[in-house]
C-alpha atoms as a PDB file:
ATOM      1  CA  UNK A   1       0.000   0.000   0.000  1.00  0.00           C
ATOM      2  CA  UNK A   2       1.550   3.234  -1.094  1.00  0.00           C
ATOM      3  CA  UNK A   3       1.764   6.180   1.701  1.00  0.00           C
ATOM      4  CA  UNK A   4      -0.034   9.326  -0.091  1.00  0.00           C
ATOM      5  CA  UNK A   5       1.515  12.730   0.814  1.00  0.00           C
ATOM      6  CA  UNK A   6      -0.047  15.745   0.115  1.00  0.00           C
ATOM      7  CA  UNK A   7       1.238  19.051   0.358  1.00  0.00           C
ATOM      8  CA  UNK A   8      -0.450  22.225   0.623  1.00  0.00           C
ATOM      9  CA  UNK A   9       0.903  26.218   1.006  1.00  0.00           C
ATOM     10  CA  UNK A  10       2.476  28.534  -0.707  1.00  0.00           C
ATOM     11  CA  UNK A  11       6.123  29.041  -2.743  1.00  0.00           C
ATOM     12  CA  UNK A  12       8.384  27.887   0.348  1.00  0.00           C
ATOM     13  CA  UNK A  13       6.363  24.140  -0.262  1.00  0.00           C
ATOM     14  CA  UNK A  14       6.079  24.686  -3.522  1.00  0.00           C
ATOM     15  CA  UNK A  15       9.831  24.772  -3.704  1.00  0.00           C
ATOM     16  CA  UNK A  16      11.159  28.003  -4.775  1.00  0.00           C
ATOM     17  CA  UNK A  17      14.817  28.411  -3.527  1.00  0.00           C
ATOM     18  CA  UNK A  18      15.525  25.327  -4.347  1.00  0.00           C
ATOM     19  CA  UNK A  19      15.764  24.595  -8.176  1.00  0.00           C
ATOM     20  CA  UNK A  20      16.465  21.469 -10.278  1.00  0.00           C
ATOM     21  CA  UNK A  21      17.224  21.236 -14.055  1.00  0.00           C
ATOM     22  CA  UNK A  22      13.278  20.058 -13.977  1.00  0.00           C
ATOM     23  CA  UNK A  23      11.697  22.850 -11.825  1.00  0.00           C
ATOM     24  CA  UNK A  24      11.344  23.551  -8.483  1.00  0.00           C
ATOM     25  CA  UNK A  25      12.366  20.479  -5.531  1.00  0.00           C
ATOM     26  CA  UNK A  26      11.871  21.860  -2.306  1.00  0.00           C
ATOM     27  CA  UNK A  27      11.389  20.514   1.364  1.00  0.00           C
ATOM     28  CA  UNK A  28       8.343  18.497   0.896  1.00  0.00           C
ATOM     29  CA  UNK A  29       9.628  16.911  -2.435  1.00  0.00           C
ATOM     30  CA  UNK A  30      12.960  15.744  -0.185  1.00  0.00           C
ATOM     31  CA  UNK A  31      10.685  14.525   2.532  1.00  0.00           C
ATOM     32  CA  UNK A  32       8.557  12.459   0.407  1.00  0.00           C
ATOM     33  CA  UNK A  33      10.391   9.539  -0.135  1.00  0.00           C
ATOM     34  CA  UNK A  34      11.809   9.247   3.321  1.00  0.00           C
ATOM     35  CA  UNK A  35       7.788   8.563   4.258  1.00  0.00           C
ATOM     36  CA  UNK A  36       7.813   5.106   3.481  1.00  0.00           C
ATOM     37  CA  UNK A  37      10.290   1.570   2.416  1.00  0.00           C
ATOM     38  CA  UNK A  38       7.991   1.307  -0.302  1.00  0.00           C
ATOM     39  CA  UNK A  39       6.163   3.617  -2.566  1.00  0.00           C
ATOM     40  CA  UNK A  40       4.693   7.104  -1.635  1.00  0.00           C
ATOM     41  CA  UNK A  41       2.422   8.869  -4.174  1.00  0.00           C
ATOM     42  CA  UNK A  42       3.160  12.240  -4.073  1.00  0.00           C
ATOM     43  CA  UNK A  43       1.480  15.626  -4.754  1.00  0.00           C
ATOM     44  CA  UNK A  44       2.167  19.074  -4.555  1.00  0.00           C
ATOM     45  CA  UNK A  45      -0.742  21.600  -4.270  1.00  0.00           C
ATOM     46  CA  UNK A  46       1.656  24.416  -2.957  1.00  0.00           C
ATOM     47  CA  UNK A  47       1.387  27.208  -5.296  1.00  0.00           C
ATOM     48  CA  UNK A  48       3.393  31.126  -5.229  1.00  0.00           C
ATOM     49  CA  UNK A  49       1.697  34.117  -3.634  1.00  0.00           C
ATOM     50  CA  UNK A  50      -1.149  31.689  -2.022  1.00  0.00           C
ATOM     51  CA  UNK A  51      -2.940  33.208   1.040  1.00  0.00           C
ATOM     52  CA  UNK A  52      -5.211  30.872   3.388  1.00  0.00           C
ATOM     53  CA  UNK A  53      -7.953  31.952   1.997  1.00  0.00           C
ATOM     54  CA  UNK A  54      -6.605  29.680  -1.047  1.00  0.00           C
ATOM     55  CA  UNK A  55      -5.795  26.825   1.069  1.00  0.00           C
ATOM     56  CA  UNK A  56      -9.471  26.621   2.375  1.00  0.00           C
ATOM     57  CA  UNK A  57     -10.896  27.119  -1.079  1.00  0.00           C
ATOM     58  CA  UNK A  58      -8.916  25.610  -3.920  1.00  0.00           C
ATOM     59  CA  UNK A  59      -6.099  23.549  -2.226  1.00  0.00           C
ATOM     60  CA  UNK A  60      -8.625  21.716   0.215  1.00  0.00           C
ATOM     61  CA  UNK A  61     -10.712  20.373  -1.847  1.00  0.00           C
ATOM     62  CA  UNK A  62      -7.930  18.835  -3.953  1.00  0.00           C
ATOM     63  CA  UNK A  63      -6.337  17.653  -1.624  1.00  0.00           C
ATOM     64  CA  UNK A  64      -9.163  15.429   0.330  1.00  0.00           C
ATOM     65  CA  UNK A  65      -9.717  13.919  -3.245  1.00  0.00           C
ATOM     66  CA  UNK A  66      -6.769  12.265  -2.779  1.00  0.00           C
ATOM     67  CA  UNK A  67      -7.266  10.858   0.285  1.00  0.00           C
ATOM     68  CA  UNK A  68      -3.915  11.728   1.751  1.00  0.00           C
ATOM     69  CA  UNK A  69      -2.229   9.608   4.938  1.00  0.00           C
ATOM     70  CA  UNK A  70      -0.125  12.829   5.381  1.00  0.00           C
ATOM     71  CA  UNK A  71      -0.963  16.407   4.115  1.00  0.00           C
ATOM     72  CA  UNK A  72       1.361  19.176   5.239  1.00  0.00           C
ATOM     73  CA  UNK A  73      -0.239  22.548   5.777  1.00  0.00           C
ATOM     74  CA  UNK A  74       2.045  25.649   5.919  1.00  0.00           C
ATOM     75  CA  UNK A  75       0.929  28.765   4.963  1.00  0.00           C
ATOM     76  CA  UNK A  76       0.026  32.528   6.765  1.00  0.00           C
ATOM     77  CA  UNK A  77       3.512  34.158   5.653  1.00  0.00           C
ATOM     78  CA  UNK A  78       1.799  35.722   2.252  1.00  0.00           C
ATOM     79  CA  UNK A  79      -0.985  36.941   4.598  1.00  0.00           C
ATOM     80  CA  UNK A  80       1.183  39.315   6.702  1.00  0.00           C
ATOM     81  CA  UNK A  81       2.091  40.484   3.818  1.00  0.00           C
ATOM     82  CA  UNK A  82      -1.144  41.696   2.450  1.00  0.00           C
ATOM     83  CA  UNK A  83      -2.610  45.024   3.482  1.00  0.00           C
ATOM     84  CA  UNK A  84      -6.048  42.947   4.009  1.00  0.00           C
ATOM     85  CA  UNK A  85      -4.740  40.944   6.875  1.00  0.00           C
ATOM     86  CA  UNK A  86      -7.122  39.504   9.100  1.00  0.00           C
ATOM     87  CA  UNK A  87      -5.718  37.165  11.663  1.00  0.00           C
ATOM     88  CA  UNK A  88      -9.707  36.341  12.181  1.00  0.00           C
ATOM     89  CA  UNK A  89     -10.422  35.225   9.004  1.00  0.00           C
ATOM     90  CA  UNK A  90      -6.522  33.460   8.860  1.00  0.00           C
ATOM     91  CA  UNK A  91      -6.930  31.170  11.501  1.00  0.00           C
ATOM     92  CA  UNK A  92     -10.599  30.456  10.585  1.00  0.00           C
ATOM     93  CA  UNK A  93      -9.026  28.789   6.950  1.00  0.00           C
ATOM     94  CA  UNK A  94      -6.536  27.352   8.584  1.00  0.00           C
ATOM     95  CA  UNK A  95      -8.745  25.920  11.116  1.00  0.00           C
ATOM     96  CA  UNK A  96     -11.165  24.680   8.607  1.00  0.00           C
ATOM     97  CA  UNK A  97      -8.277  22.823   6.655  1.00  0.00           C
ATOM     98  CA  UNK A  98      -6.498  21.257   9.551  1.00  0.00           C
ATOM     99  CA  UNK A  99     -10.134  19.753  10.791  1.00  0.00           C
ATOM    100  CA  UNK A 100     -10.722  18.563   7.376  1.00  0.00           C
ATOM    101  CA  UNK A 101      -7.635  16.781   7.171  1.00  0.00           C
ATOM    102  CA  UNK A 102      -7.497  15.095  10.678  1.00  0.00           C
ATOM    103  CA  UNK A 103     -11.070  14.051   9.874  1.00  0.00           C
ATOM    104  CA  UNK A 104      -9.867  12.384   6.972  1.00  0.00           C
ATOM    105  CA  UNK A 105      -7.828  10.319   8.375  1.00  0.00           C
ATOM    106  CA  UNK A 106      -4.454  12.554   7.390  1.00  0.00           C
ATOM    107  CA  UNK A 107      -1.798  13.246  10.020  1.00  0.00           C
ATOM    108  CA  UNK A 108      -1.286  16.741   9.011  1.00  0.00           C
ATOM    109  CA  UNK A 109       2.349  18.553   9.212  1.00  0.00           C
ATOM    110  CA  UNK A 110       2.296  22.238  10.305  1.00  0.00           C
ATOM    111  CA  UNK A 111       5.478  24.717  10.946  1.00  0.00           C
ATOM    112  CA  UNK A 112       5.626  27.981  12.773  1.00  0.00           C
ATOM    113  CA  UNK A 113       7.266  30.582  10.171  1.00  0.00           C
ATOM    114  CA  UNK A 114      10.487  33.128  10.584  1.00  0.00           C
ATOM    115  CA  UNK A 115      10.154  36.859  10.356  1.00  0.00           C
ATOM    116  CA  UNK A 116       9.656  37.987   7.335  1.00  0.00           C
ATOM    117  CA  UNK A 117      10.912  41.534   8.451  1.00  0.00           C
ATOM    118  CA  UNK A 118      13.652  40.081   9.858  1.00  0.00           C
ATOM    119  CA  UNK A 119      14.737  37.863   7.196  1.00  0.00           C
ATOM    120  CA  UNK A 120      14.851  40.873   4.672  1.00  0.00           C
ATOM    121  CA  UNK A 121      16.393  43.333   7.721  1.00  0.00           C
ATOM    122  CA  UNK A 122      13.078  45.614   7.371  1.00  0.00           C
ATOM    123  CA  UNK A 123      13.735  48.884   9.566  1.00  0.00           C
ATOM    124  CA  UNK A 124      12.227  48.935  13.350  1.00  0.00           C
ATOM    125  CA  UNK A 125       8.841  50.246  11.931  1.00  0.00           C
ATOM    126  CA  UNK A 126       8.152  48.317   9.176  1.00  0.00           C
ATOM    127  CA  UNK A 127       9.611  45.123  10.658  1.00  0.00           C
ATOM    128  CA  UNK A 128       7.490  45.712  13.525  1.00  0.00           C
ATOM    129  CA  UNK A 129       4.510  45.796  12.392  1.00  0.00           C
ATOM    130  CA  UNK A 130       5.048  41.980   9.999  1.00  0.00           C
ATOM    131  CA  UNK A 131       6.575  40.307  13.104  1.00  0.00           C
ATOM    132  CA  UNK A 132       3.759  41.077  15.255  1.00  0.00           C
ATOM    133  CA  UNK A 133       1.392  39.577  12.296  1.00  0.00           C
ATOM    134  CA  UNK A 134       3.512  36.947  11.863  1.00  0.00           C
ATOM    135  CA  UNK A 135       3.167  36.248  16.036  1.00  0.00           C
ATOM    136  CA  UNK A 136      -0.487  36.218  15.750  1.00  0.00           C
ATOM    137  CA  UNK A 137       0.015  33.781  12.938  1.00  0.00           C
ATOM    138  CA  UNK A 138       2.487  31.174  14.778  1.00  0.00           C
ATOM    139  CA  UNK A 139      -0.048  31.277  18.121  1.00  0.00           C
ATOM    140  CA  UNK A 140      -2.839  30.251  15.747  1.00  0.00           C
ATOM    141  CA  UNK A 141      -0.807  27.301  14.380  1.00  0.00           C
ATOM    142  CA  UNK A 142       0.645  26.750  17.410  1.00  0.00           C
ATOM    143  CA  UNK A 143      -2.646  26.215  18.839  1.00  0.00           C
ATOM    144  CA  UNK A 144      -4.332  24.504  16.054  1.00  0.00           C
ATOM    145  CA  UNK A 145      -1.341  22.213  15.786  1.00  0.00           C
ATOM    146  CA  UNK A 146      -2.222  20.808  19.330  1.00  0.00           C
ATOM    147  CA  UNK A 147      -6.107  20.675  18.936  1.00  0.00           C
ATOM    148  CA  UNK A 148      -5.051  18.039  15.743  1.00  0.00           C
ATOM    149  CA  UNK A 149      -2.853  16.540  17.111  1.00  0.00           C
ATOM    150  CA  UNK A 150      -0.514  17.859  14.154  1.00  0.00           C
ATOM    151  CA  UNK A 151       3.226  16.943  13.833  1.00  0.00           C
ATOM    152  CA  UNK A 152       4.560  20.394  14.559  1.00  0.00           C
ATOM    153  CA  UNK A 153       8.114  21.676  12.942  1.00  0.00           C
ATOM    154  CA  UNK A 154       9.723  24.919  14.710  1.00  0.00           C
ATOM    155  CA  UNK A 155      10.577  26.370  11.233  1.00  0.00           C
ATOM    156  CA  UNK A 156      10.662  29.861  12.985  1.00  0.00           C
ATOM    157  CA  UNK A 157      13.822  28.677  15.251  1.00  0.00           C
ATOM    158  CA  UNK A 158      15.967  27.448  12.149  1.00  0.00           C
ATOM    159  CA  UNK A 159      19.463  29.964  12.654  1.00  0.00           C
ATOM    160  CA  UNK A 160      18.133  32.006   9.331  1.00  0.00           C
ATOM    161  CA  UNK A 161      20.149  34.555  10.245  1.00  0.00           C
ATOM    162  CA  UNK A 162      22.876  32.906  11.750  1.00  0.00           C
ATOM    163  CA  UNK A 163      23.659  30.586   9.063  1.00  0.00           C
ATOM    164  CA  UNK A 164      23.306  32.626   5.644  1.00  0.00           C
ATOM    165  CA  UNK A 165      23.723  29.752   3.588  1.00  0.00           C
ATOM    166  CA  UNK A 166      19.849  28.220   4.790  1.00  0.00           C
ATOM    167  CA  UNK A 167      18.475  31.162   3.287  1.00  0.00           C
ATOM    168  CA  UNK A 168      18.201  31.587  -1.001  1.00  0.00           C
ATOM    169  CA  UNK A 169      19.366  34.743  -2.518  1.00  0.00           C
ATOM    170  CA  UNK A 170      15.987  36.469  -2.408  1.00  0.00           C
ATOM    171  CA  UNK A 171      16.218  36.589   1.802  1.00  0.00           C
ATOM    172  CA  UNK A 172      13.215  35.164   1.999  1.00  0.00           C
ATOM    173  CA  UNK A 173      12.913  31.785   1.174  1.00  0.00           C
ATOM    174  CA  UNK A 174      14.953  28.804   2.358  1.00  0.00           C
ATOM    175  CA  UNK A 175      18.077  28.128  -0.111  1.00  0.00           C
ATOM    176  CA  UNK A 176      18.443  24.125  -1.021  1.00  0.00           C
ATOM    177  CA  UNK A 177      20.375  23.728   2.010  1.00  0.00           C
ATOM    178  CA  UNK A 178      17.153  25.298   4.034  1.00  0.00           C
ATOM    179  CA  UNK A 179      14.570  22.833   2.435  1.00  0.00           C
ATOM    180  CA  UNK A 180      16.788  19.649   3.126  1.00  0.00           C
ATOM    181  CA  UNK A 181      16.746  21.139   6.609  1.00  0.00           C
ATOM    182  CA  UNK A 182      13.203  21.506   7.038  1.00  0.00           C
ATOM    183  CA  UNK A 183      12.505  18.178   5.625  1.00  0.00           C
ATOM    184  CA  UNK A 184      14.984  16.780   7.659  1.00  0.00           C
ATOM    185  CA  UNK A 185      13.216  18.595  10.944  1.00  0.00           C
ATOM    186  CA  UNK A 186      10.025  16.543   9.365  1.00  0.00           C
ATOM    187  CA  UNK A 187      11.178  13.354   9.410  1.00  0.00           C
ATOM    188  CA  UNK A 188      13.216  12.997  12.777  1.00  0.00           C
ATOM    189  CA  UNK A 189       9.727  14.354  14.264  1.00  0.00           C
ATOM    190  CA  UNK A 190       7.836  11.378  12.518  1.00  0.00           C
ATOM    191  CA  UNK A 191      10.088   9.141  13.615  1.00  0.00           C
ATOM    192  CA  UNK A 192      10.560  10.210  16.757  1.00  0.00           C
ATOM    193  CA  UNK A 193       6.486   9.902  17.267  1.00  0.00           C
ATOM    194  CA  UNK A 194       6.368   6.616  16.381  1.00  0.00           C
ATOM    195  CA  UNK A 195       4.717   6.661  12.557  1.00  0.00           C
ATOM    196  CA  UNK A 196       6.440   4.251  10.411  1.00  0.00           C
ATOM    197  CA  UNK A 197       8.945   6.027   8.234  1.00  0.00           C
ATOM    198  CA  UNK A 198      11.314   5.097   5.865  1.00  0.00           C
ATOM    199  CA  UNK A 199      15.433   5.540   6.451  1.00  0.00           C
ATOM    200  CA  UNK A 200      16.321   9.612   6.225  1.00  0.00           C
ATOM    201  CA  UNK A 201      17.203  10.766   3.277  1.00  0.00           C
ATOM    202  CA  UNK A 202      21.432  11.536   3.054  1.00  0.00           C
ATOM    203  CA  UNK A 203      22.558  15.125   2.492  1.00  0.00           C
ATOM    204  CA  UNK A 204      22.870  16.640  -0.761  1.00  0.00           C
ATOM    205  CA  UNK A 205      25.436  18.926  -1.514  1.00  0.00           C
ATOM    206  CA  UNK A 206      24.096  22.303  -2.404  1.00  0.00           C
ATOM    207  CA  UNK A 207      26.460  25.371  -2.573  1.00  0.00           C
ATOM    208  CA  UNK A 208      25.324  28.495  -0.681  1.00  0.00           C
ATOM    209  CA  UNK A 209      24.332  31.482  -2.608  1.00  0.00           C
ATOM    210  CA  UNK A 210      27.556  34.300  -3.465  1.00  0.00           C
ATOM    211  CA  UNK A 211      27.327  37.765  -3.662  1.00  0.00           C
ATOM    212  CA  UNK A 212      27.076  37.312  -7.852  1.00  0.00           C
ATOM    213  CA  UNK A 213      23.791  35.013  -7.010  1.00  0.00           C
ATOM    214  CA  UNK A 214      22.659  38.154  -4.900  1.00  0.00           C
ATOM    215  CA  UNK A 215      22.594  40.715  -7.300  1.00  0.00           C
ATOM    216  CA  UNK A 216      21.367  38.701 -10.149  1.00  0.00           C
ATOM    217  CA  UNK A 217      18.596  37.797  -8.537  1.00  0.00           C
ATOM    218  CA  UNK A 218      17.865  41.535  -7.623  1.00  0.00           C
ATOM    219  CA  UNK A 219      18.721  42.667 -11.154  1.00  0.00           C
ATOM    220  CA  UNK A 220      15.919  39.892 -12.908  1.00  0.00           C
ATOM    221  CA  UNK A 221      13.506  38.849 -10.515  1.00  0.00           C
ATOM    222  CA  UNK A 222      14.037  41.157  -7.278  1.00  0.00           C
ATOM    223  CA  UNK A 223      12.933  44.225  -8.975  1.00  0.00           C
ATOM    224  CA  UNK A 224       9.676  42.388  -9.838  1.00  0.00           C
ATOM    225  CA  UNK A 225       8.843  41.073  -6.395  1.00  0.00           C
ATOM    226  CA  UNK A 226       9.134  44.897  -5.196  1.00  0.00           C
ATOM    227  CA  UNK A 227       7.175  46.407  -7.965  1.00  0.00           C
ATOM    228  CA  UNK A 228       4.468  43.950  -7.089  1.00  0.00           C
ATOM    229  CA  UNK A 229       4.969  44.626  -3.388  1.00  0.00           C
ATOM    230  CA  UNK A 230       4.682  48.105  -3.938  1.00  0.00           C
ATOM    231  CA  UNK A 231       1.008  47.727  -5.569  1.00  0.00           C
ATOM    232  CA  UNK A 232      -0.224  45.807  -2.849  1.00  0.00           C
ATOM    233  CA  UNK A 233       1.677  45.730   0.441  1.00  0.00           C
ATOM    234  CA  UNK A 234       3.650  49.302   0.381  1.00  0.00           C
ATOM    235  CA  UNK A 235       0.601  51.376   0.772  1.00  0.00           C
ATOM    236  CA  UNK A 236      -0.749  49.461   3.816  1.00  0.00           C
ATOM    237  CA  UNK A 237       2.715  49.391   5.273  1.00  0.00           C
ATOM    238  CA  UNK A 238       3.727  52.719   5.098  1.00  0.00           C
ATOM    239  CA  UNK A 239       0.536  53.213   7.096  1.00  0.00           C
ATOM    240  CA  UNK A 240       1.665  50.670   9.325  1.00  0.00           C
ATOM    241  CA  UNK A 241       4.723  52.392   9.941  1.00  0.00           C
ATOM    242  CA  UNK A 242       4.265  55.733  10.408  1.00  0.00           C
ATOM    243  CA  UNK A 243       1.579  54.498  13.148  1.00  0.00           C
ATOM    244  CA  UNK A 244       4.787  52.459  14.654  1.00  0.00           C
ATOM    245  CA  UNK A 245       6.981  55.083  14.473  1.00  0.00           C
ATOM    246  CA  UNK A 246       4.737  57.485  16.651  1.00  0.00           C
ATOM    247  CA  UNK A 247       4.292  54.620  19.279  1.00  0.00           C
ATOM    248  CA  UNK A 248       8.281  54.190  18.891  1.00  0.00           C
ATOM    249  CA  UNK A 249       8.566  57.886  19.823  1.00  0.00           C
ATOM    250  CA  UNK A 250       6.198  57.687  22.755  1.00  0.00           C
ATOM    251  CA  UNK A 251       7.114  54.459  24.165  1.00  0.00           C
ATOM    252  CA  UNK A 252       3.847  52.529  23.480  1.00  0.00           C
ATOM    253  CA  UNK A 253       4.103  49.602  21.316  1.00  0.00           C
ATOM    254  CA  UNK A 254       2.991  47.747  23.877  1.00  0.00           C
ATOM    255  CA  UNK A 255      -0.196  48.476  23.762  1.00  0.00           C
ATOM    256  CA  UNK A 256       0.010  47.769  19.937  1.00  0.00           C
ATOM    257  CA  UNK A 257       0.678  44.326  21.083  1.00  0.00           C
ATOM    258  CA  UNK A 258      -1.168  43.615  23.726  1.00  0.00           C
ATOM    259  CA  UNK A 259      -4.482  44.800  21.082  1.00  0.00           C
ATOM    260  CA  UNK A 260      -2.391  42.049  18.703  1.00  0.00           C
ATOM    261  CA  UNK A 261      -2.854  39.389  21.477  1.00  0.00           C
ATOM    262  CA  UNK A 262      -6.352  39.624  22.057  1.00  0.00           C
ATOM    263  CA  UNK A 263      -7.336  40.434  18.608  1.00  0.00           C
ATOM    264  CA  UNK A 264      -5.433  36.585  18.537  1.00  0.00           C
ATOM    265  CA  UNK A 265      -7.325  35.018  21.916  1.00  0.00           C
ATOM    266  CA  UNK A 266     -10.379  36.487  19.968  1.00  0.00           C
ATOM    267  CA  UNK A 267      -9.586  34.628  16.521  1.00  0.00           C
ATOM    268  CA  UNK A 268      -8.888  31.077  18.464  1.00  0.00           C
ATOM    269  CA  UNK A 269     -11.853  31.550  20.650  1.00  0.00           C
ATOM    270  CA  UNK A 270     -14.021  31.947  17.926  1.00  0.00           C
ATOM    271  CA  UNK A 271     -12.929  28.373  16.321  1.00  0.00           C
ATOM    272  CA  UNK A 272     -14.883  25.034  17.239  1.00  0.00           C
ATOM    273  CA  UNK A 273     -12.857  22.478  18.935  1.00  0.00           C
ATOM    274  CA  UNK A 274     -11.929  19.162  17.171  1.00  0.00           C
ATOM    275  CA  UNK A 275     -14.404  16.080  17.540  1.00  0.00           C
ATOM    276  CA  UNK A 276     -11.901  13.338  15.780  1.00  0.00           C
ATOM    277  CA  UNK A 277      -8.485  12.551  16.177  1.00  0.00           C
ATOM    278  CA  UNK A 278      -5.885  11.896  12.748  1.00  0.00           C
ATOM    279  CA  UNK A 279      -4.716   8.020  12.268  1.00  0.00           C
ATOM    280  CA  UNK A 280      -1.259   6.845  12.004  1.00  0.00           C
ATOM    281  CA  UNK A 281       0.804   6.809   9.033  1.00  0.00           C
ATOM    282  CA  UNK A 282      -0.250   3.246   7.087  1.00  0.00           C
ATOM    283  CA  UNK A 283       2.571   0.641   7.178  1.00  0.00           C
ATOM    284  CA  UNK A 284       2.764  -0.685   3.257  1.00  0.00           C
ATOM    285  CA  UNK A 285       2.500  -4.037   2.010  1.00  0.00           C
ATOM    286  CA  UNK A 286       5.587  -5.695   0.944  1.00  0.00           C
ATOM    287  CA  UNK A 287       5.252  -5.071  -3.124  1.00  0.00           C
ATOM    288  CA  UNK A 288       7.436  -5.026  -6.541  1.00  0.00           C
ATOM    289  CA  UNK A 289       8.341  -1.359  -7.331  1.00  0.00           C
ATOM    290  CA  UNK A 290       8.694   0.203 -10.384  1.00  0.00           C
ATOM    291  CA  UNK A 291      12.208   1.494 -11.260  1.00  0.00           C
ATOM    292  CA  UNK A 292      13.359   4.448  -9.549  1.00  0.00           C
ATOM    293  CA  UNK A 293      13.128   8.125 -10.664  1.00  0.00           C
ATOM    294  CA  UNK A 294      16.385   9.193 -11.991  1.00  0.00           C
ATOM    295  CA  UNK A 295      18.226  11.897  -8.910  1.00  0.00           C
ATOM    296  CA  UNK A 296      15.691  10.245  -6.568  1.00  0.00           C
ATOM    297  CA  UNK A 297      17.862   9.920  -3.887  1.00  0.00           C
ATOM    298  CA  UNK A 298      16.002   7.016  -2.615  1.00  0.00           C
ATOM    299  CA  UNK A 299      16.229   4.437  -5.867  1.00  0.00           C
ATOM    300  CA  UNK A 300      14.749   1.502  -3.732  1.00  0.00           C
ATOM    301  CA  UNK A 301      10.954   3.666  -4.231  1.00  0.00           C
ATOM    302  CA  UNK A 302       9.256   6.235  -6.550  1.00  0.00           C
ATOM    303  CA  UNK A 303       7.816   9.368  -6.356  1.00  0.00           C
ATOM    304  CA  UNK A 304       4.945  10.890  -8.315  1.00  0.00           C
ATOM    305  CA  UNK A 305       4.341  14.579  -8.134  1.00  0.00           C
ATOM    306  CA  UNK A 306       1.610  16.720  -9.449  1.00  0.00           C
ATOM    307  CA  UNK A 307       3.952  19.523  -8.595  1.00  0.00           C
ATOM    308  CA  UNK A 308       4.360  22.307 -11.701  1.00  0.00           C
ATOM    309  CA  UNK A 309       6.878  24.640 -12.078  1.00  0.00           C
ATOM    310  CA  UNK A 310       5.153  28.606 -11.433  1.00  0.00           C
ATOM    311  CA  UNK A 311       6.582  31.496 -12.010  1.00  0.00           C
END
């Protein structure tokens, strides 16, 4: 019996950071075939620039047709990004995919998220403003992790800024050497709670990106993400700001987060509590494989992806 992994979210699951002479890889691609000794059928819903409001409606449904044995959920890190953020409404799609999931039967995998002001070194008032939206986010799947019974990677405590070389050259997604991590994280926590894995999978070699990487990426596609940023993020932000920068002066952001926190207590309080639990992981049947998928760094099974390459 074949383990079915599904994977829903945005561009970090969908892969970008991490390309292959095919397309995209990524963290959920590498943890795939470390699922199972046999064969796992594999599918990628993630798609670039999704918000949770596009898990709920579009990846969702997808993804229970499959009728996934594990379905990784991370998303929320577009949403802080969007002048339109609602933690409210972001926890209630999360909420409503992570039920659906356990219900199905799908032990789902969820990750707390780093900083996006942080990662791209943001000044004080902009960054504020995204890492207190990106706290409300990580308390929601924090707390929806434990109501089902999710396996839970601390994403958020990778050394991102520590360790350069985890991070691509746009700042803001993991590089190759980040998504082996993360998949890595993945599967020691599977094991470690008992579902039956496969062997991990052995490290890849993956240079760090150089300075040259840096500025090429800011020369063809860097410019782009900032034009597009500046049509939809900028405005709200700069409003965001100069409202930080007058509680900066006065010495009140702390009531800026304190309204964060309950605005968050609100959100969770709001959700219904889970009525069925996920079941383990399936052990397969001892079968004849088909031959392995050239690069697959596990030959002894195969991986099928629905994954497509998005620009």
């Amino acid at each position: 019996m074949a383990v079915r992994f599904v994977a829903l979210g945005d561009s970090l699951t969908e892969g970008i950071g991490d390309p292959v002479p095919s397309g995209r890889r990524g963290w959920a691609a590498l943890l795939a075939p470390t699922l199972s000794d046999g064969l796992v059928d594999f599918h990628n819903l993630a798609r670039s620039g999704a918000l949770s409001r596009d898990l709920a409606y579009e990846q969702l449904p997808a993804a229970l047709a499959l009728r996934p044995h594990v379905a990784a959920v991370m998303i929320g890190g577009n949403d802080t990004l969007r002048a339109s953020f609602d933690i409210v409404r972001t926890a209630r799609h999360l909420d409503t995919a992570l039920a659906a999931l356990s219900a199905a039967g799908a032990v789902p995998l969820t990750a707390c998220l780093p900083d996006p002001g942080r990662l791209l070194r943001l000044p004080a008032p902009m960054a504020r403003p995204l890492a207190r939206r990106m706290r409300a986010v990580n308390a929601v799947v924090h707390e929806l992790s434990a109501r089902h019974r999710a396996v839970h990677l601390h994403v958020a405590r990778l050394p991102w800024q520590r360790e350069r070389f985890l991070l691509s050259v746009d700042r803001l997604h993991p590089s190759a050497a980040g998504h082996q991590r993360i998949a890595a994280g993945f599967h020691a926590l599977l094991a470690a709670e008992g579902h039956p894995v496969g062997p991990p999978a052995p490290p890849l070699a993956a240079a760090p990106p150089g300075a040259a990487a840096d500025l090429w990426w800011m020369a063809t596609r860097g410019t782009r993400w900032i034009a597009a940023r500046s049509t939809d993020l900028l405005p709200g932000l700069l409003s965001l700001a100069a409202a930080e920068s007058g509680h900066l002066l006065a010495r009140t952001t702390h009531r800026l987060d304190a309204a964060a926190d309950r605005r968050t207590a609100a959100a969770l309080a709001r959700l219904p509590l889970p009525t069925r639990l996920p079941t383990p992981l399936p052990t397969p049947a001892p079968r004849a494989l088909p031959q392995a998928v050239p690069g697959d760094p596990h030959p002894s099974r195969v991986v099928h992806t629905s994954a497509t390459t998005r620009e």
